[in-house]
C-alpha atoms as a PDB file:
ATOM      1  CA  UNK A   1     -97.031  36.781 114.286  1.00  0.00           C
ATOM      2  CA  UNK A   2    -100.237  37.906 112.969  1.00  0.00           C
ATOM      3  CA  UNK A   3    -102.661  39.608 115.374  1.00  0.00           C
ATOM      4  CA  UNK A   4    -106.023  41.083 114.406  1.00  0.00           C
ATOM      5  CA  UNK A   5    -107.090  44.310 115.276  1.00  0.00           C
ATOM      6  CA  UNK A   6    -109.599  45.372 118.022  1.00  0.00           C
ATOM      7  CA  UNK A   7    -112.255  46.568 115.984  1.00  0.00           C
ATOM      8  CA  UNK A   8    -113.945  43.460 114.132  1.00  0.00           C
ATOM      9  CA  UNK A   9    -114.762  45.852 111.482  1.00  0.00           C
ATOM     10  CA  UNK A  10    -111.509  45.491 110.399  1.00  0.00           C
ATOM     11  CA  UNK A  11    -110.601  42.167 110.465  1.00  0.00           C
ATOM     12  CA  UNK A  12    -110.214  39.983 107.345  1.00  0.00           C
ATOM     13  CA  UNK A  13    -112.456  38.373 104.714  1.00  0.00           C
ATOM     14  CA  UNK A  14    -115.778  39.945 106.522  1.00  0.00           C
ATOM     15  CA  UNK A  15    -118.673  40.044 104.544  1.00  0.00           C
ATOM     16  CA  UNK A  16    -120.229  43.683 103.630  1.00  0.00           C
ATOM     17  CA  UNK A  17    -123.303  45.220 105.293  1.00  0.00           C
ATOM     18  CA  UNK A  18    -125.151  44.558 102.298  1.00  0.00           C
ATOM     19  CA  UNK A  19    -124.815  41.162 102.434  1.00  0.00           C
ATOM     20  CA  UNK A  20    -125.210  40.144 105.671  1.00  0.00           C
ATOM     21  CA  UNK A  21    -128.468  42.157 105.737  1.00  0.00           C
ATOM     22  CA  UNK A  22    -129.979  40.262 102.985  1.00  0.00           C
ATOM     23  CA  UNK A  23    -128.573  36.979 104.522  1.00  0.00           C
ATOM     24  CA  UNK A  24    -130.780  38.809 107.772  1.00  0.00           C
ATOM     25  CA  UNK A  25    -134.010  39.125 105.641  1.00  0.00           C
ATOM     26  CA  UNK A  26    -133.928  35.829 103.852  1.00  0.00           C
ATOM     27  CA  UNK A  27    -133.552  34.093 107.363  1.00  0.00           C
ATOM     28  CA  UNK A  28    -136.579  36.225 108.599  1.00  0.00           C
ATOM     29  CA  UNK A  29    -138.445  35.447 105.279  1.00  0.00           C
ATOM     30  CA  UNK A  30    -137.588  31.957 105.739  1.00  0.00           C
ATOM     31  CA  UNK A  31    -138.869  31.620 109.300  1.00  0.00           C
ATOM     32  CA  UNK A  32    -141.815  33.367 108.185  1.00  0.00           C
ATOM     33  CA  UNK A  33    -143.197  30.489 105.686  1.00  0.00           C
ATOM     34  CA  UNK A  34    -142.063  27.792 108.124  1.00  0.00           C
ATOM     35  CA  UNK A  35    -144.563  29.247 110.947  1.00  0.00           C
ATOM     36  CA  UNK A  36    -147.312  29.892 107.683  1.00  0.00           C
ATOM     37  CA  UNK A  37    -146.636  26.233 107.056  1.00  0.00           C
ATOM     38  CA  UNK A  38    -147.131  25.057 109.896  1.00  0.00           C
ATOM     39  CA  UNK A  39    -150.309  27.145 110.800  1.00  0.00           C
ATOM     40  CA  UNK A  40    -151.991  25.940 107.586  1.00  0.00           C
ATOM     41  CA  UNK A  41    -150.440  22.537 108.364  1.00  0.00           C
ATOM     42  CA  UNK A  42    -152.400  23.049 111.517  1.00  0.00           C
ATOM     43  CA  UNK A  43    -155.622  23.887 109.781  1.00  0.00           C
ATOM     44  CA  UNK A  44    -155.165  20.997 107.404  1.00  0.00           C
ATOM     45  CA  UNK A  45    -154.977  18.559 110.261  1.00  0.00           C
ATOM     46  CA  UNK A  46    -157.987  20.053 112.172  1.00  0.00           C
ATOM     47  CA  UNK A  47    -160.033  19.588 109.596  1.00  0.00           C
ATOM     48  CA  UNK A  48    -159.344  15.785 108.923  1.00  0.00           C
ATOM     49  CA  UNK A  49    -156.164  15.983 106.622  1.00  0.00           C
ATOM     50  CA  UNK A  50    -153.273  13.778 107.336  1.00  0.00           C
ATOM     51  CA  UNK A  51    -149.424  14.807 107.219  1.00  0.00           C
ATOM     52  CA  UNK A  52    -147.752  13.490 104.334  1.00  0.00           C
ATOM     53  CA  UNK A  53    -144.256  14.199 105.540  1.00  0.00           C
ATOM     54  CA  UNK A  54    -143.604  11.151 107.445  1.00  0.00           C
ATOM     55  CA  UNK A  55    -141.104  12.651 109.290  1.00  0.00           C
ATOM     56  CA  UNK A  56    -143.533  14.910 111.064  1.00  0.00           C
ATOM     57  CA  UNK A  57    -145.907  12.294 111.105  1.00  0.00           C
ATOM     58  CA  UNK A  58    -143.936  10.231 113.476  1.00  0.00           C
ATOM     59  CA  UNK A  59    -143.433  13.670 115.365  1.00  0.00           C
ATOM     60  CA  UNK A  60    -146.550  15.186 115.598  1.00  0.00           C
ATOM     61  CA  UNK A  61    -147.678  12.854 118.153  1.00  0.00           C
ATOM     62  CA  UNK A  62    -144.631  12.373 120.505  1.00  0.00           C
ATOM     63  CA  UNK A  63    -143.722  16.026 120.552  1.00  0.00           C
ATOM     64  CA  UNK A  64    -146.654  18.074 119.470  1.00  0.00           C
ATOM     65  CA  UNK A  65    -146.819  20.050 116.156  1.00  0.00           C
ATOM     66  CA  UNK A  66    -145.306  23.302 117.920  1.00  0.00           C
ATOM     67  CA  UNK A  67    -142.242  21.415 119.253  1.00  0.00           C
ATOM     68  CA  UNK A  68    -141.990  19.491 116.094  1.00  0.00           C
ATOM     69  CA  UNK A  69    -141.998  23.265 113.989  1.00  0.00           C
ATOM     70  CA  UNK A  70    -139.557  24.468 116.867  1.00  0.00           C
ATOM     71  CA  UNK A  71    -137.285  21.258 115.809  1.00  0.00           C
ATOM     72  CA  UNK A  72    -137.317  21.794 112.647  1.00  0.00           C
ATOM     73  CA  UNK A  73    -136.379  25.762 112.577  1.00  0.00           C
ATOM     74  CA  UNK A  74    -134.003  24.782 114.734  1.00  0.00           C
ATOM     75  CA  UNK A  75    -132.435  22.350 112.525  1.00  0.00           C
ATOM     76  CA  UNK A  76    -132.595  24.713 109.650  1.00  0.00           C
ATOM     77  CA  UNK A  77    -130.898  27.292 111.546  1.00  0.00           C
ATOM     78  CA  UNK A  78    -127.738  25.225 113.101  1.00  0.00           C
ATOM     79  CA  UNK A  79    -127.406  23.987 109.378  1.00  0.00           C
ATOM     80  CA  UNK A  80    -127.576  27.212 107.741  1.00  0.00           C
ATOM     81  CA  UNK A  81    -124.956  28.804 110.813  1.00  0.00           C
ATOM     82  CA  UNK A  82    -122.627  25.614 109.488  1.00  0.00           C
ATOM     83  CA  UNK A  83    -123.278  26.526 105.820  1.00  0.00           C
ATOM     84  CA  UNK A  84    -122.195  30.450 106.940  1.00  0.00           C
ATOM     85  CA  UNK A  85    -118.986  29.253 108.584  1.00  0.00           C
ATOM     86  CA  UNK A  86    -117.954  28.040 105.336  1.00  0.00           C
ATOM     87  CA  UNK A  87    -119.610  30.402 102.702  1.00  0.00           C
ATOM     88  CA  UNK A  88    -122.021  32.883 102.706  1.00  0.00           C
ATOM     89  CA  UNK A  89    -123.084  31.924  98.968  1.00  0.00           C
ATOM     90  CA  UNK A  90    -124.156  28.762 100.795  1.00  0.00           C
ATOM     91  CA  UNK A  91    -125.811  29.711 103.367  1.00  0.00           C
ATOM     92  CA  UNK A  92    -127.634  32.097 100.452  1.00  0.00           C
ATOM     93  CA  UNK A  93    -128.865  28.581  98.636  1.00  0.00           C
ATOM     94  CA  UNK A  94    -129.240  26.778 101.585  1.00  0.00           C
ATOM     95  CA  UNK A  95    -131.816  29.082 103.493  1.00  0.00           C
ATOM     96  CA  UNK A  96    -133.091  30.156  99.734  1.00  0.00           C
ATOM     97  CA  UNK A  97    -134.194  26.713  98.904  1.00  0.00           C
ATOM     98  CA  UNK A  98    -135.682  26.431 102.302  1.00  0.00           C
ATOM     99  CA  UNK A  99    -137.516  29.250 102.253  1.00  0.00           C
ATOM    100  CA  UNK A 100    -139.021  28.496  98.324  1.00  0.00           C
ATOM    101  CA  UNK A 101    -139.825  25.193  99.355  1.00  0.00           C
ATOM    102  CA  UNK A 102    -141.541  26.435 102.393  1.00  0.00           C
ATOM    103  CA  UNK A 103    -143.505  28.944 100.554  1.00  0.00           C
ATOM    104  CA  UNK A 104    -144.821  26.328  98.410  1.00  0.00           C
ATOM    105  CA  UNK A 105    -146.431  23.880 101.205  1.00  0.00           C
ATOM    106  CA  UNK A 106    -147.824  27.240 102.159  1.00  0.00           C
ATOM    107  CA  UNK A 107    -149.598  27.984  99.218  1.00  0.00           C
ATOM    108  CA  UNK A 108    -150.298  23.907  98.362  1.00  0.00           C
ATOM    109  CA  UNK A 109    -151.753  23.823 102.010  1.00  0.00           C
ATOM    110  CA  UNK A 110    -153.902  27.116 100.636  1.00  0.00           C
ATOM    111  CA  UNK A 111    -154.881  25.505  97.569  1.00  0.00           C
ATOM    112  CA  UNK A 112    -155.956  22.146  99.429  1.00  0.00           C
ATOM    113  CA  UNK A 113    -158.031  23.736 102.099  1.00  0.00           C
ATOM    114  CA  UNK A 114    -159.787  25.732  99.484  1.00  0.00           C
ATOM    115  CA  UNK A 115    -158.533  29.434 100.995  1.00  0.00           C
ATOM    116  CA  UNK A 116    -157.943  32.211  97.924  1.00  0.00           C
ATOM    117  CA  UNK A 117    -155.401  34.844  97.714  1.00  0.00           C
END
């Protein structure tokens, strides 16, 4: 019979230190431009734009846009925990993609309001 040891340090097929503190950062980074989205998203709205993901069109009203952003981080995350369960290299692409894609609606929002870097 196979027993693990106490200390999870040990056990088997663990990913490094290195890794899982990147994985760490990228998931910070990530939540970062999905609150800059949404702030800008925010400013957009205030200022007369409308929001061209109908998704969060249909939410914006019913739950707010805060809930909505909480929703949708939310989502992200319980996704991306799935995607580590299976492979880290996943959860790498997943959360990378989101986090690129986020990054750009930040800087299109930018661009649209008329703000400069």
């Amino acid at each position: 019979m196979f027993t693990l040891p106490d200390d999870p340090r040990l056990w088997p097929n663990q990913p490094g230190f290195w890794e899982s503190l990147s994985l760490f950062i990228l998931y910070v980074y990530m939540l970062v431009a999905i609150l800059g989205d949404t702030y800008y998203t925010g400013i957009g709205l205030a200022k007369g734009f409308k929001e061209k993901n109908p998704i969060n069109r249909w939410l914006f009203p019913r739950l707010g846009q805060a809930l909505t952003c909480f929703v949708e981080a939310a989502a992200i995350t319980l996704v991306g925990g799935v995607c580590i369960a299976y492979s880290m290299p996943l959860a790498f692409g997943y959360w990378g993609l989101i986090a690129a894609l986020e990054t750009w609606m930040v800087y299109r929002n930018r661009k649209q309001l008329g703000l400069s870097w």
